[in-house]
C-alpha atoms as a PDB file:
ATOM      1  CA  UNK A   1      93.885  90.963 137.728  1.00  0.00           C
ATOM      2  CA  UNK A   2      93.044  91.892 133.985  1.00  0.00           C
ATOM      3  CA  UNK A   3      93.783  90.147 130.403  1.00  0.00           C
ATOM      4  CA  UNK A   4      93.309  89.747 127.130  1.00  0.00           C
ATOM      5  CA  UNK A   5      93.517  87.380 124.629  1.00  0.00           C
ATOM      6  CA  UNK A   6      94.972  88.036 120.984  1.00  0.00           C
ATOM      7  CA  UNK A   7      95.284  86.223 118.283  1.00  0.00           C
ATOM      8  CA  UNK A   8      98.965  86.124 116.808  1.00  0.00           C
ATOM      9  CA  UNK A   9      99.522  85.548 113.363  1.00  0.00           C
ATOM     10  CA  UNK A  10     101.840  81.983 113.713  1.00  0.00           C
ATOM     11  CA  UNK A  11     104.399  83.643 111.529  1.00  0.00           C
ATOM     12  CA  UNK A  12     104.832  86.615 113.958  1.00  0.00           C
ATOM     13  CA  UNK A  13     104.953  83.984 117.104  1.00  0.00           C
ATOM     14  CA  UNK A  14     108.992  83.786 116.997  1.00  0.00           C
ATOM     15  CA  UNK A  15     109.086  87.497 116.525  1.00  0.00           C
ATOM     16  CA  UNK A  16     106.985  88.072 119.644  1.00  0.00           C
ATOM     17  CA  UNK A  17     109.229  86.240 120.974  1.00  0.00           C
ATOM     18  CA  UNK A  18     112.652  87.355 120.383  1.00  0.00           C
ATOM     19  CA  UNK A  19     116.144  85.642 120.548  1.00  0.00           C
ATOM     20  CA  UNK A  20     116.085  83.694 123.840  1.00  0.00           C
ATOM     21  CA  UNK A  21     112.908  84.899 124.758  1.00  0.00           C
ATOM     22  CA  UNK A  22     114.392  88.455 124.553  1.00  0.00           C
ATOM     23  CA  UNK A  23     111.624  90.707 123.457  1.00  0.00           C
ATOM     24  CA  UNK A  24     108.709  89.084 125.259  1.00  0.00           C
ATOM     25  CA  UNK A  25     110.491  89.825 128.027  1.00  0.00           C
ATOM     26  CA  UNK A  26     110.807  93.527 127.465  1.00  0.00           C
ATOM     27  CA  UNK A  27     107.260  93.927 126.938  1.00  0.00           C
ATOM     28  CA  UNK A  28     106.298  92.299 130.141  1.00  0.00           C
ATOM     29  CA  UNK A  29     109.316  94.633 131.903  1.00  0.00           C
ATOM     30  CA  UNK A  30     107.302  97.757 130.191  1.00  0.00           C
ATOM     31  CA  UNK A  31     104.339  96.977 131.237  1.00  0.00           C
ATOM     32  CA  UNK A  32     104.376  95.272 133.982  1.00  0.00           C
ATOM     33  CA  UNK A  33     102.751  91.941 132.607  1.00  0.00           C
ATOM     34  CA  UNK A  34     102.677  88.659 132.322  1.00  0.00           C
ATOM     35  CA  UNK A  35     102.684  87.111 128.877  1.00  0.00           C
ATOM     36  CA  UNK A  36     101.895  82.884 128.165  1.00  0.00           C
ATOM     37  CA  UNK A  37     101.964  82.175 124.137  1.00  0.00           C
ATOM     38  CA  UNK A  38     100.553  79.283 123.198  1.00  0.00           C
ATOM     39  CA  UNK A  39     103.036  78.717 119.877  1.00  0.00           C
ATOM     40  CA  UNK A  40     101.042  76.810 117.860  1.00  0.00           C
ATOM     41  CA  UNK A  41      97.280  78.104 118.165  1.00  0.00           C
ATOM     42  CA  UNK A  42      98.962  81.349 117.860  1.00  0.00           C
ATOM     43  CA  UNK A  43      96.930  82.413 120.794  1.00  0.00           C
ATOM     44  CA  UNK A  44      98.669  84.915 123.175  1.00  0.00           C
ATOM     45  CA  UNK A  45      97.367  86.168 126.817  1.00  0.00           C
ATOM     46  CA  UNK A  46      98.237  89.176 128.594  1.00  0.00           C
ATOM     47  CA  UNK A  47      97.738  89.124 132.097  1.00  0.00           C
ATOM     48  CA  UNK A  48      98.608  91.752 134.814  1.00  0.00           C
ATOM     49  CA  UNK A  49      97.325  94.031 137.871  1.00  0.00           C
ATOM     50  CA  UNK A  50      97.050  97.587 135.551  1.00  0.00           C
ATOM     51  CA  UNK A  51      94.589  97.221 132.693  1.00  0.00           C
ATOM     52  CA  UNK A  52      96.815  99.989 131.525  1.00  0.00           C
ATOM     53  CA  UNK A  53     100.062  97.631 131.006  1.00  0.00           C
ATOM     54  CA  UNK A  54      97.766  95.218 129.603  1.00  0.00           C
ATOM     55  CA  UNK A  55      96.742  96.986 127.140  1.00  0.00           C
ATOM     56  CA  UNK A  56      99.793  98.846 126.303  1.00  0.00           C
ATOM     57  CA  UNK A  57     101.095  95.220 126.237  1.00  0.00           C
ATOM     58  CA  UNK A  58      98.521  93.828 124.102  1.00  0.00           C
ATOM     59  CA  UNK A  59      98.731  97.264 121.849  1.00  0.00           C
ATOM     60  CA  UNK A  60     102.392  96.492 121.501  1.00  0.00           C
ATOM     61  CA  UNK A  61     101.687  92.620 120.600  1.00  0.00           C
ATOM     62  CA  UNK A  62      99.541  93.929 118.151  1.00  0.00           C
ATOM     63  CA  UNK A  63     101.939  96.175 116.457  1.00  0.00           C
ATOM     64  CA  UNK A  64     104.385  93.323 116.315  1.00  0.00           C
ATOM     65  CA  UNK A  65     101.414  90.704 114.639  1.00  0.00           C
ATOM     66  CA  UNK A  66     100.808  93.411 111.718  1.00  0.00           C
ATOM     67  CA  UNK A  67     104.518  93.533 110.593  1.00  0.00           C
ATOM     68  CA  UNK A  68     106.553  96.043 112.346  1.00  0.00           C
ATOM     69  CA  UNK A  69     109.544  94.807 114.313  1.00  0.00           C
ATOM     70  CA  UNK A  70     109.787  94.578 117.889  1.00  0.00           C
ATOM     71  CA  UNK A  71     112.272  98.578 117.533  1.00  0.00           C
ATOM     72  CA  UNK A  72     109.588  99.958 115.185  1.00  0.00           C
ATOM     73  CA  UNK A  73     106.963  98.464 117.927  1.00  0.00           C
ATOM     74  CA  UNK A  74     108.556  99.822 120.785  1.00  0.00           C
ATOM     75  CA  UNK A  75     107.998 103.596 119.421  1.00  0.00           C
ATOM     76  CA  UNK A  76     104.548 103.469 121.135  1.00  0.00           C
ATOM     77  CA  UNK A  77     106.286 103.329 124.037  1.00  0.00           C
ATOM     78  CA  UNK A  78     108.424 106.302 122.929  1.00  0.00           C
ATOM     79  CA  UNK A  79     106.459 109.125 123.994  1.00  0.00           C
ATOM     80  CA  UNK A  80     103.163 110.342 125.377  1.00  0.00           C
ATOM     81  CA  UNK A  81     100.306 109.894 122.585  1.00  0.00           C
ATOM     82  CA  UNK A  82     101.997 107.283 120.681  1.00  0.00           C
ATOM     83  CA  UNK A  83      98.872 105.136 118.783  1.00  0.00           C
ATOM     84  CA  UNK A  84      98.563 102.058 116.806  1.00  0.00           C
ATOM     85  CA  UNK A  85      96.172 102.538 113.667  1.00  0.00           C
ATOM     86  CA  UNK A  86      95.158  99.487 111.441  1.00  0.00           C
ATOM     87  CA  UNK A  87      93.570  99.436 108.342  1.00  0.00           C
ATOM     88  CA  UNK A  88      91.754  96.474 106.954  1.00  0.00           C
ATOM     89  CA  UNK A  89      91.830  96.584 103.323  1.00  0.00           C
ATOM     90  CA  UNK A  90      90.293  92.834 102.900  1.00  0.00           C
ATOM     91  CA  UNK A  91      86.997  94.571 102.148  1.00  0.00           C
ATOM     92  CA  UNK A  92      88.201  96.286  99.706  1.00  0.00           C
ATOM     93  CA  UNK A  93      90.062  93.260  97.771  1.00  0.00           C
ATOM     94  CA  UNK A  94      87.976  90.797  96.786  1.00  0.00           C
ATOM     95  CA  UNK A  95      90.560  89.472  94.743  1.00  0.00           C
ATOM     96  CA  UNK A  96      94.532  88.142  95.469  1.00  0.00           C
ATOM     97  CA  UNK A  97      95.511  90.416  92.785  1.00  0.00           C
ATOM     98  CA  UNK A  98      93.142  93.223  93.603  1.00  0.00           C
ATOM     99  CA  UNK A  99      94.911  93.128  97.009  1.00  0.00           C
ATOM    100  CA  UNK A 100      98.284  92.779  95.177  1.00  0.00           C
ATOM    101  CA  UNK A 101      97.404  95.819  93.398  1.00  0.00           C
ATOM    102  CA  UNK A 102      96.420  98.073  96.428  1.00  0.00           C
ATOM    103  CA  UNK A 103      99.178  96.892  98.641  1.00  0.00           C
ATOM    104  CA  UNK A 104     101.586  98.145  95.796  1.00  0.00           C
ATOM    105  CA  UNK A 105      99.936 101.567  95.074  1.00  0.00           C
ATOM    106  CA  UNK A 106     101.084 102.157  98.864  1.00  0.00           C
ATOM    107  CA  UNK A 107     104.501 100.376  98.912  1.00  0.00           C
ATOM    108  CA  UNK A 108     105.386 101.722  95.520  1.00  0.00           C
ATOM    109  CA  UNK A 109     108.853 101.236  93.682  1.00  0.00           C
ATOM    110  CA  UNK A 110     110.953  99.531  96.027  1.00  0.00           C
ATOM    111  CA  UNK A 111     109.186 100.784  98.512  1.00  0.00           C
ATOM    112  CA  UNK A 112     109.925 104.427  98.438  1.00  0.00           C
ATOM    113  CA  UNK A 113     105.784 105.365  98.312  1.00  0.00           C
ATOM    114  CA  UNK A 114     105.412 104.049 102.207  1.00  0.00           C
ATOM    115  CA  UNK A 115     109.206 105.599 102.649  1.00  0.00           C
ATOM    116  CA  UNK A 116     107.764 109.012 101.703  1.00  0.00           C
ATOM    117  CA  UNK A 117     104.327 109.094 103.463  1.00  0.00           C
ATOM    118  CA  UNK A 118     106.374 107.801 107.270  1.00  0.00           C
ATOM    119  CA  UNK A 119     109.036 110.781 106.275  1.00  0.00           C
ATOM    120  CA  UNK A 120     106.554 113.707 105.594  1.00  0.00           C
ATOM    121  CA  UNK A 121     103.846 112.296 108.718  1.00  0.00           C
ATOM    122  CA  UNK A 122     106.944 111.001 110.774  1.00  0.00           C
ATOM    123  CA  UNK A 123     104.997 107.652 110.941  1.00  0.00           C
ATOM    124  CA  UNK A 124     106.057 104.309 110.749  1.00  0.00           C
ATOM    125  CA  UNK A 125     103.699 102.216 108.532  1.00  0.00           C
ATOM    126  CA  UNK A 126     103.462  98.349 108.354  1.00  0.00           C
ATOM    127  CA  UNK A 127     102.050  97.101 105.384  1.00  0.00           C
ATOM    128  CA  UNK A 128     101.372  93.134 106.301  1.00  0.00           C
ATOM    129  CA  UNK A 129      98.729  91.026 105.004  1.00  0.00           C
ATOM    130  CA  UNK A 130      95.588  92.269 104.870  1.00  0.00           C
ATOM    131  CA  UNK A 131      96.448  94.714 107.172  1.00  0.00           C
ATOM    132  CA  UNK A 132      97.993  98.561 107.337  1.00  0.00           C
ATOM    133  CA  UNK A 133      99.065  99.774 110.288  1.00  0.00           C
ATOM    134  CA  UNK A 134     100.387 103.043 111.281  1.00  0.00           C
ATOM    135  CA  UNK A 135     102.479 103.917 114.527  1.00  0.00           C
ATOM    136  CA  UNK A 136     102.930 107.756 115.344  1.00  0.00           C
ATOM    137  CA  UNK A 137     101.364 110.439 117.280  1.00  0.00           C
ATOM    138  CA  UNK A 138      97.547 111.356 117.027  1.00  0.00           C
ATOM    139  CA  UNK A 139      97.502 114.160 114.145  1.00  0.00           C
ATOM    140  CA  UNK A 140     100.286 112.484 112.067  1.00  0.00           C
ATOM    141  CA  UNK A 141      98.495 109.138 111.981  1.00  0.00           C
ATOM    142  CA  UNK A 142      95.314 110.753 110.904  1.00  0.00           C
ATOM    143  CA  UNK A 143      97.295 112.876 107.989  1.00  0.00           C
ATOM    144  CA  UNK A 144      99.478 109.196 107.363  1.00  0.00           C
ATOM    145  CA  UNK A 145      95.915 107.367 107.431  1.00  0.00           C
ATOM    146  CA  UNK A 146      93.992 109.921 104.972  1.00  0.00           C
ATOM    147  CA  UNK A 147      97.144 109.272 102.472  1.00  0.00           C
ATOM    148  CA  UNK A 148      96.969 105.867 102.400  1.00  0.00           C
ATOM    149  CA  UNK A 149      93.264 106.087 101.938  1.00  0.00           C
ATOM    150  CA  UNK A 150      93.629 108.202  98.698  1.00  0.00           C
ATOM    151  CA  UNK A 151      95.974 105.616  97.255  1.00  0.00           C
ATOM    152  CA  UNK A 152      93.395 103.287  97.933  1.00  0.00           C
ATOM    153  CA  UNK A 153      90.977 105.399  96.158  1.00  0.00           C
ATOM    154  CA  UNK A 154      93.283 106.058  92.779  1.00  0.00           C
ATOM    155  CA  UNK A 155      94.553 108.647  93.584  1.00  0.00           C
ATOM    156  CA  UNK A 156      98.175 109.924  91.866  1.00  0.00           C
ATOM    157  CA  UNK A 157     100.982 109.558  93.933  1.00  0.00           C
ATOM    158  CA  UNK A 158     101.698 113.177  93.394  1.00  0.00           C
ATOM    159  CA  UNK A 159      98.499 114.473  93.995  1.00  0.00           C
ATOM    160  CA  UNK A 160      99.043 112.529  97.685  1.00  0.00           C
ATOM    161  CA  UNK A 161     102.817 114.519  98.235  1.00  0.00           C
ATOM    162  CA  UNK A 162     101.001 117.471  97.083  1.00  0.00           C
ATOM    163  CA  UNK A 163      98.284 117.282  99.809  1.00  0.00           C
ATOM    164  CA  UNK A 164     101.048 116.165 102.381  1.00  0.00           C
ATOM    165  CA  UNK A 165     103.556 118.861 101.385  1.00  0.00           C
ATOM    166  CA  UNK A 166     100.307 121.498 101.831  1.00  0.00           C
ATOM    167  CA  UNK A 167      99.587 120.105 105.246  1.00  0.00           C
ATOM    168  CA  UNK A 168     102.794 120.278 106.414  1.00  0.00           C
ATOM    169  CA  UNK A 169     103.268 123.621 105.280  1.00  0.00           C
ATOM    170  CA  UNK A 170     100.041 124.585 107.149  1.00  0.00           C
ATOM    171  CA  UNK A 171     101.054 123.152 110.534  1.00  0.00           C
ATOM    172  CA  UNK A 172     104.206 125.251 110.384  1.00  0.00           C
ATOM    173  CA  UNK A 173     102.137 128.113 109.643  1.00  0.00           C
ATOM    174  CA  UNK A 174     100.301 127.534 112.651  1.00  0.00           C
ATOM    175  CA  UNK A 175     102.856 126.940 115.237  1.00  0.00           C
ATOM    176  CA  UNK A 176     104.581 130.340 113.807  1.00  0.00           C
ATOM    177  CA  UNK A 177     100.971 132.518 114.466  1.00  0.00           C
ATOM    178  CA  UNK A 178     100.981 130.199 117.877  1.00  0.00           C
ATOM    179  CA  UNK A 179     104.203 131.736 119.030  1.00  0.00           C
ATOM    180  CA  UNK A 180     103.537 135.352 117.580  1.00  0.00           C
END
């Protein structure tokens, strides 16, 4: 038998959770798991036979605690390769409105920054708390990842397209030479 323990942001605890118990079920159905949340420490456990499901359990838990919904969540279990990235930009705040000002740069106006960086990477980024996660295949996590970084850093929002667009138009490039 293998588990884990996490620790579940309290807020997160009902989505976890679902309607009726709804999506904690899922995840245990996934993974073959069984899953005891202790509601009010905000401590969750993840027990089960395959340290695989467990972990794709607890990965999936995790997703969940740093903002994305239980559908966006459920895209790791979408495909082969599907990872969970987190970046924690409380070293990089030491300030609430330092923070405030970082976690716009990457949201941007009503939210259509994050909205471009997930459509040109085909991510899906969380940005919660302290926290950004990313949810998407290998390469396009790293590209989504290295984006959000240059925000970070200052740089322009355009600059940041720019470099996507260029990538993009690179890994077309190379699946065309792959097939010829």
């Amino acid at each position: 038998m293998t588990s884990k323990e996490l620790k579940v942001n309290t807020d997160r605890i009902g989505v976890l959770i679902g309607k009726g118990g709804s999506t904690k079920r899922e995840i245990e159905e996934k993974t073959g798991t069984a899953i005891k949340v202790d509601s009010r420490e905000g401590v969750v456990t993840v027990e089960g036979e395959s340290p695989e499901g467990v972990l794709s359990a607890a990965n999936l838990i995790e997703a969940i605690n740093r903002g994305f919904s239980p559908e966006r969540a459920f895209m790791l279990f979408k495909e082969e390769g599907m990872i969970l990235d987190v970046i924690d930009l409380s070293p990089l705040a030491d300030t609430p409105q330092k923070l405030e000002r970082i976690r716009g740069r990457i949201i941007g106006r009503d939210g259509r920054s994050r909205e471009q960086i997930e459509e040109m990477t085909e991510t899906s980024i969380s940005i919660f708390g302290k926290t950004v996660a990313i949810i998407g295949l290998f390469e396009q996590v790293k590209l989504a990842r290295t984006a959000v970084e240059m925000l970070i850093n200052g740089a322009p929002h355009e600059t940041v397209y720019s470099f996507l667009d260029r990538r993009r138009r690179e890994a077309r490039q190379d699946l065309v030479k792959h097939y010829y």
